[in-house]
PDB file of N, CA and C in Angstrom:
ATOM      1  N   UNK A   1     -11.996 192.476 136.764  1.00  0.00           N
ATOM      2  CA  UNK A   1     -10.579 192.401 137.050  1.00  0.00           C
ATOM      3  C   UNK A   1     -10.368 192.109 138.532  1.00  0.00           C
ATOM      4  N   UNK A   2      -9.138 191.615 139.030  1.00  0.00           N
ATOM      5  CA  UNK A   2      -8.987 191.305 140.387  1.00  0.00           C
ATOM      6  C   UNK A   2      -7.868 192.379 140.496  1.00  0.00           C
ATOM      7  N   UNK A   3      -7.442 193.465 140.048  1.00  0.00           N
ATOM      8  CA  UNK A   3      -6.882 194.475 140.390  1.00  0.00           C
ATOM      9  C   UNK A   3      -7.386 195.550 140.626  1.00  0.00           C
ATOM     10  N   UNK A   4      -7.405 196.350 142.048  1.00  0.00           N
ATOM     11  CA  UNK A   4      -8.261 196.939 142.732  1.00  0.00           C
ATOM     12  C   UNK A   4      -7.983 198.183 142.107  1.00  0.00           C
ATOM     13  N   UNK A   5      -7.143 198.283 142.298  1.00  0.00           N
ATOM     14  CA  UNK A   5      -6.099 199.955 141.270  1.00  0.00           C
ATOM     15  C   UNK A   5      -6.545 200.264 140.189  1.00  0.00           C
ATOM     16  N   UNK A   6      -6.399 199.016 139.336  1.00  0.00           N
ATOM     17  CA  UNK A   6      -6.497 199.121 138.085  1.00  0.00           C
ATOM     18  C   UNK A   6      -7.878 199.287 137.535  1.00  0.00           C
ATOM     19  N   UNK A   7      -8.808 198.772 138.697  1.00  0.00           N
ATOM     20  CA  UNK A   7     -10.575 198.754 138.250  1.00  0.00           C
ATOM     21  C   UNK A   7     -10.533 200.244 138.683  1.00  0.00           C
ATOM     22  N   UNK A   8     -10.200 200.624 139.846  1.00  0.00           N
ATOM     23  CA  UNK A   8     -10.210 202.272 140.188  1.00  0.00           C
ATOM     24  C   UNK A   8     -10.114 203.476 139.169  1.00  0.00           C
ATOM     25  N   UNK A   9      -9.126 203.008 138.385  1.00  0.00           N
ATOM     26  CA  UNK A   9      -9.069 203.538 137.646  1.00  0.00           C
ATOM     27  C   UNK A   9      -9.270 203.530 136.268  1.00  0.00           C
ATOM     28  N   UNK A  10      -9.884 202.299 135.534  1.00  0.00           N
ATOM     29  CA  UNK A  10     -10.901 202.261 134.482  1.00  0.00           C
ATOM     30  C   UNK A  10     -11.949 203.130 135.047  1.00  0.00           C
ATOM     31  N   UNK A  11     -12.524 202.745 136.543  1.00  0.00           N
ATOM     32  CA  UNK A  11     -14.199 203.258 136.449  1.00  0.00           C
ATOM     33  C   UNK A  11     -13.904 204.589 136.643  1.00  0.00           C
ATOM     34  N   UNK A  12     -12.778 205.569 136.791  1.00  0.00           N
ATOM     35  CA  UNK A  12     -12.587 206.696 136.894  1.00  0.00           C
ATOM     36  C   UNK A  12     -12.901 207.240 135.284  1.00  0.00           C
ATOM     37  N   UNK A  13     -11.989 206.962 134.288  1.00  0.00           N
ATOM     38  CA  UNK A  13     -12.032 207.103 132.987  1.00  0.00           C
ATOM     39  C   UNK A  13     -13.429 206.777 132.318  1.00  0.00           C
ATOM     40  N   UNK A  14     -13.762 205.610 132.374  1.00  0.00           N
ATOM     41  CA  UNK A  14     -15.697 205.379 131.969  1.00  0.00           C
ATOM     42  C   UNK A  14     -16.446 206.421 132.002  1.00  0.00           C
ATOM     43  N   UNK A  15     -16.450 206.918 133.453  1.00  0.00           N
ATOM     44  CA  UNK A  15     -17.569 207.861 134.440  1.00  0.00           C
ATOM     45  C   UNK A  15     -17.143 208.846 133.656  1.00  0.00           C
ATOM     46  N   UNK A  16     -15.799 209.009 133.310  1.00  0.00           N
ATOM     47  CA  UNK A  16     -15.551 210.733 132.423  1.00  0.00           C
ATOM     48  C   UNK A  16     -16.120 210.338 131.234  1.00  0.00           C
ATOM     49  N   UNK A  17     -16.428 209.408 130.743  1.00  0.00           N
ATOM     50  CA  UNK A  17     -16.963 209.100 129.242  1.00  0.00           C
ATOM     51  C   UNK A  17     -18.735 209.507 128.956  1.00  0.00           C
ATOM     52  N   UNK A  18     -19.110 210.772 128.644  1.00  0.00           N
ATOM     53  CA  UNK A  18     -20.561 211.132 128.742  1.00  0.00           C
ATOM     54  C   UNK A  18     -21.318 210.073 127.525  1.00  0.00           C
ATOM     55  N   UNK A  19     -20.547 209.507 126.577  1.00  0.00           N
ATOM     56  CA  UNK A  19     -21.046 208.489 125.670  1.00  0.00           C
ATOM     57  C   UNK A  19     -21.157 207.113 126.233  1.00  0.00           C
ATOM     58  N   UNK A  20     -20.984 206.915 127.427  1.00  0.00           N
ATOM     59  CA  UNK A  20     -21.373 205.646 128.467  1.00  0.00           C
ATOM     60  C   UNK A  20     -22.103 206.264 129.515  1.00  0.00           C
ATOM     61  N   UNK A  21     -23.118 204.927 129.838  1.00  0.00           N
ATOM     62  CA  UNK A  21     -23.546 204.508 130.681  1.00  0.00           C
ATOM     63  C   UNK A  21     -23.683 203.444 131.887  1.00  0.00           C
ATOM     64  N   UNK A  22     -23.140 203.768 133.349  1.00  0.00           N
ATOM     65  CA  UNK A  22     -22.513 202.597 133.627  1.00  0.00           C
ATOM     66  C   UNK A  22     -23.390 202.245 134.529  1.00  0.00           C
ATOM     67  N   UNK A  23     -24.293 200.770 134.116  1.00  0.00           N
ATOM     68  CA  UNK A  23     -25.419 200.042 134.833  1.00  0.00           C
ATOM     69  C   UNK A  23     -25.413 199.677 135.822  1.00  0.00           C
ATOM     70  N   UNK A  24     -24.119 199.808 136.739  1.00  0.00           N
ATOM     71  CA  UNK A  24     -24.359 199.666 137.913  1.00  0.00           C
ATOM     72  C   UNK A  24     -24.591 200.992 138.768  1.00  0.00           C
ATOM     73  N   UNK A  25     -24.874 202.380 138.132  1.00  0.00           N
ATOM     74  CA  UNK A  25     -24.929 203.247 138.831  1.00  0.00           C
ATOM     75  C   UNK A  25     -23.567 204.041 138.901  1.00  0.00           C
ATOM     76  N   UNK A  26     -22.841 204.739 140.146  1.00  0.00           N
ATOM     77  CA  UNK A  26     -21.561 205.135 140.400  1.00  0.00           C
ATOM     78  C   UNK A  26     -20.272 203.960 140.393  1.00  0.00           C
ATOM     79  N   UNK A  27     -20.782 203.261 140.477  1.00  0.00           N
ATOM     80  CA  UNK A  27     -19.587 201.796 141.321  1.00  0.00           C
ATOM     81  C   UNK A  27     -19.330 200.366 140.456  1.00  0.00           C
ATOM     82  N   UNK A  28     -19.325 199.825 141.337  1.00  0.00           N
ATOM     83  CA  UNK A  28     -18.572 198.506 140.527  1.00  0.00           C
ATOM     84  C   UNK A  28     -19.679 197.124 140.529  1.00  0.00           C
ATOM     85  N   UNK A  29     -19.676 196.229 140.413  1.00  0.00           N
ATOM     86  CA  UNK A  29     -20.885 195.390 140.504  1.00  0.00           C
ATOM     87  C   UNK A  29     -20.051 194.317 141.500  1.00  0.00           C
ATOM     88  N   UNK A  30     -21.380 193.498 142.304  1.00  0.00           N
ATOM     89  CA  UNK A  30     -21.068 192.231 142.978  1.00  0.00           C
ATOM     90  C   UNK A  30     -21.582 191.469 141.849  1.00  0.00           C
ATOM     91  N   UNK A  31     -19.964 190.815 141.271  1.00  0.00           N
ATOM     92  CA  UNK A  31     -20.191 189.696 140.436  1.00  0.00           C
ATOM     93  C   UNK A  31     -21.328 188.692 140.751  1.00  0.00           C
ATOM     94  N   UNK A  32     -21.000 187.926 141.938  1.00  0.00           N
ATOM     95  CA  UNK A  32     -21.833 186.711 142.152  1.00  0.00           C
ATOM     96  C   UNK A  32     -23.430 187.483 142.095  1.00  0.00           C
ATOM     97  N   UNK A  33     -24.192 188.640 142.670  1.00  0.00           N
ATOM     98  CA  UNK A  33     -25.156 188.660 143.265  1.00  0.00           C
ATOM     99  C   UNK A  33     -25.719 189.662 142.019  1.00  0.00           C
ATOM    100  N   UNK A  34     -25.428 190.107 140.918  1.00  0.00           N
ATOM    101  CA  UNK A  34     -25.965 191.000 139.860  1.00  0.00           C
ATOM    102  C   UNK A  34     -26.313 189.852 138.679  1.00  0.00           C
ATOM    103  N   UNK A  35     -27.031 190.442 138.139  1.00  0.00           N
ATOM    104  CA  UNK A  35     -27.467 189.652 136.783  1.00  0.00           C
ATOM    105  C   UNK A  35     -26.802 190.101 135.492  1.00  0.00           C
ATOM    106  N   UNK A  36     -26.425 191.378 135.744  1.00  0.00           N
ATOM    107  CA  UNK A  36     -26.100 192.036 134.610  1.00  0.00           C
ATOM    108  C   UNK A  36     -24.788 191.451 134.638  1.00  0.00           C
ATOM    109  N   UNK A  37     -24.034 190.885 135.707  1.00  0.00           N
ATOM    110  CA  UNK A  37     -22.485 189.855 135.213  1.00  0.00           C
ATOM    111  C   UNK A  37     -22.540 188.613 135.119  1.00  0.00           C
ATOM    112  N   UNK A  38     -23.819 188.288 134.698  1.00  0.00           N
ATOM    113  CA  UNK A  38     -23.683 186.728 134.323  1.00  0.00           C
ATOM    114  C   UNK A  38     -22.991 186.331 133.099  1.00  0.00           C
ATOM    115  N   UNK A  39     -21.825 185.885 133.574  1.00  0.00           N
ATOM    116  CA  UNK A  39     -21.016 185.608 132.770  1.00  0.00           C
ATOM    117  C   UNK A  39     -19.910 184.078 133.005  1.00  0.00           C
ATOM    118  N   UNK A  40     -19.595 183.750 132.007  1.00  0.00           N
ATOM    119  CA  UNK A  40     -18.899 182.239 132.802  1.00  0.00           C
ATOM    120  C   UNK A  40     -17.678 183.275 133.717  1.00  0.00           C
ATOM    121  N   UNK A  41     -17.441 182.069 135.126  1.00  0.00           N
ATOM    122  CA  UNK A  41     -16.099 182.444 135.542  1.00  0.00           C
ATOM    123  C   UNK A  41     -14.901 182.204 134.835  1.00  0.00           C
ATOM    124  N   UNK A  42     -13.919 182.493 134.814  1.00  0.00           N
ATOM    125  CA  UNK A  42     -12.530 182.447 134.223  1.00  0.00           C
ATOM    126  C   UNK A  42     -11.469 182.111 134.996  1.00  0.00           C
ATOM    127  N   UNK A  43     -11.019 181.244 134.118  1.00  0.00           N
ATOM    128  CA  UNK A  43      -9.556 180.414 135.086  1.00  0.00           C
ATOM    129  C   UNK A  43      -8.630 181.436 136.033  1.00  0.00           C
ATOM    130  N   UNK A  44      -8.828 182.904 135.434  1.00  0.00           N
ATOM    131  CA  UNK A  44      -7.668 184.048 136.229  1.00  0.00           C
ATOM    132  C   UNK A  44      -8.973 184.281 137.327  1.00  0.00           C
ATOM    133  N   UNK A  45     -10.314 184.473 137.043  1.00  0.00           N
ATOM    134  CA  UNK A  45     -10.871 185.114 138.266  1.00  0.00           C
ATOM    135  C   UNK A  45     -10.873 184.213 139.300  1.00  0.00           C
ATOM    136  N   UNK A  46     -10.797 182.611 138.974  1.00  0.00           N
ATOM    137  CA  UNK A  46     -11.130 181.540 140.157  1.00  0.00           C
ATOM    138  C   UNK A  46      -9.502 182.055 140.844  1.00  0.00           C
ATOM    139  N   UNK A  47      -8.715 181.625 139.955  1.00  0.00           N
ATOM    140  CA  UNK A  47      -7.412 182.018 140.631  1.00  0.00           C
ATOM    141  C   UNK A  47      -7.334 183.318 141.736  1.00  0.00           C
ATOM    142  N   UNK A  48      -7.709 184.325 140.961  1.00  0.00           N
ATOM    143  CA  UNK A  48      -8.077 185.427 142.263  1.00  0.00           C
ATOM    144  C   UNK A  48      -8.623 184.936 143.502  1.00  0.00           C
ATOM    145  N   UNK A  49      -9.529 184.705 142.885  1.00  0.00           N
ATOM    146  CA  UNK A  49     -10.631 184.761 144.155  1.00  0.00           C
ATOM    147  C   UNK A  49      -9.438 183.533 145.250  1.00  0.00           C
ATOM    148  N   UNK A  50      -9.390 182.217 144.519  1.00  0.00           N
ATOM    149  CA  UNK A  50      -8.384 181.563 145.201  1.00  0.00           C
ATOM    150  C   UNK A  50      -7.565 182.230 146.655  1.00  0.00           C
ATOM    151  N   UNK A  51      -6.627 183.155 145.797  1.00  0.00           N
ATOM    152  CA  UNK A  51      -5.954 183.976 146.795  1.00  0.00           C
ATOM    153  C   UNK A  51      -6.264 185.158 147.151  1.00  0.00           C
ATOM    154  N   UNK A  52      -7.336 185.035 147.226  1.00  0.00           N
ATOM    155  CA  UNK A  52      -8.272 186.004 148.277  1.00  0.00           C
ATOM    156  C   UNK A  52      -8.872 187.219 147.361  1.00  0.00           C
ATOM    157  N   UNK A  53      -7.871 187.697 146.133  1.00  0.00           N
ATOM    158  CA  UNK A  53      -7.984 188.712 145.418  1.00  0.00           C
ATOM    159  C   UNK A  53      -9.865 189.163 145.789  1.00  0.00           C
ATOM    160  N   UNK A  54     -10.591 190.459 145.728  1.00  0.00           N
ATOM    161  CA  UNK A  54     -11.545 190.698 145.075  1.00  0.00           C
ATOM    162  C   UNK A  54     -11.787 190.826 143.415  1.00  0.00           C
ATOM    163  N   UNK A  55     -12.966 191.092 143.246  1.00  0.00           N
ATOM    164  CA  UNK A  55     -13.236 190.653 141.774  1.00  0.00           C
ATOM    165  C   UNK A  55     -14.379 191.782 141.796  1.00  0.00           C
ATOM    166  N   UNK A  56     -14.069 192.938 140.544  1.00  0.00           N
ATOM    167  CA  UNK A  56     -15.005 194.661 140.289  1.00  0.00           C
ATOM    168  C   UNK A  56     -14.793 194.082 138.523  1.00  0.00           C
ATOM    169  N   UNK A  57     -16.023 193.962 138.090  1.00  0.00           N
ATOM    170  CA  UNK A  57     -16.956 193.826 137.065  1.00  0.00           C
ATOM    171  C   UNK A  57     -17.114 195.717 136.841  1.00  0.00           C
ATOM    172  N   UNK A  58     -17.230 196.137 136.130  1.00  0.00           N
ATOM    173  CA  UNK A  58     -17.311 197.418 135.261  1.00  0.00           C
ATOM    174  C   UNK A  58     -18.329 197.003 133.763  1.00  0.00           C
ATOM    175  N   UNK A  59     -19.840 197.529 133.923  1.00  0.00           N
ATOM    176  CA  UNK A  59     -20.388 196.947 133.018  1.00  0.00           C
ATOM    177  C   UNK A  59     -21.168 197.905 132.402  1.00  0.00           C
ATOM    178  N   UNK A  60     -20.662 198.593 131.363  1.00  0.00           N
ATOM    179  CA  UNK A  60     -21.321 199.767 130.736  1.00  0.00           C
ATOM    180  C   UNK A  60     -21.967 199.779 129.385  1.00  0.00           C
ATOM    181  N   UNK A  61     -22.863 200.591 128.946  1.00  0.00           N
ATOM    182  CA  UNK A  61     -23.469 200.384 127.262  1.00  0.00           C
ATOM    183  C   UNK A  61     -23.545 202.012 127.490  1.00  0.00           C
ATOM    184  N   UNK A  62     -23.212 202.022 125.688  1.00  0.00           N
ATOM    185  CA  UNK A  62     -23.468 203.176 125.116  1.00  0.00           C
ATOM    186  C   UNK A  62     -24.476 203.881 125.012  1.00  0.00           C
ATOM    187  N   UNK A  63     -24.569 205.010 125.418  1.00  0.00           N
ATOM    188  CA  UNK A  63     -26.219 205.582 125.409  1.00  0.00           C
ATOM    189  C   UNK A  63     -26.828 205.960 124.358  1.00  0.00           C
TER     190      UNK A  63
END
């Protein structure tokens, strides 16, 4: 997501979830530089990034 708030507070709710596991550790992932977000970009994230937005990937599996 390119909403800083809004990722804040998914990864708040996740981390309370003991039936997840979140692969980046405590935090959020660097899209470009992780493997685990290889994923195509998206017309809203180019747009972000465009206007400067950051971009927090939240990438969890069930344990």
């Amino acid at each position: 997501t390119d909403w800083e708030d809004y990722s804040a507070q998914m990864l708040e709710v996740l981390q309370a979830t003991e039936e997840l596991e979140n692969l980046h550790g405590n935090g959020f992932s660097d899209v470009m530089a992780n493997p685990l977000c290889e994923r195509p970009r998206t017309k809203f994230q180019a747009r972000g990034e465009r206007l400067g937005y950051g971009i927090w990937d939240l990438v969890y599996r069930r344990r």
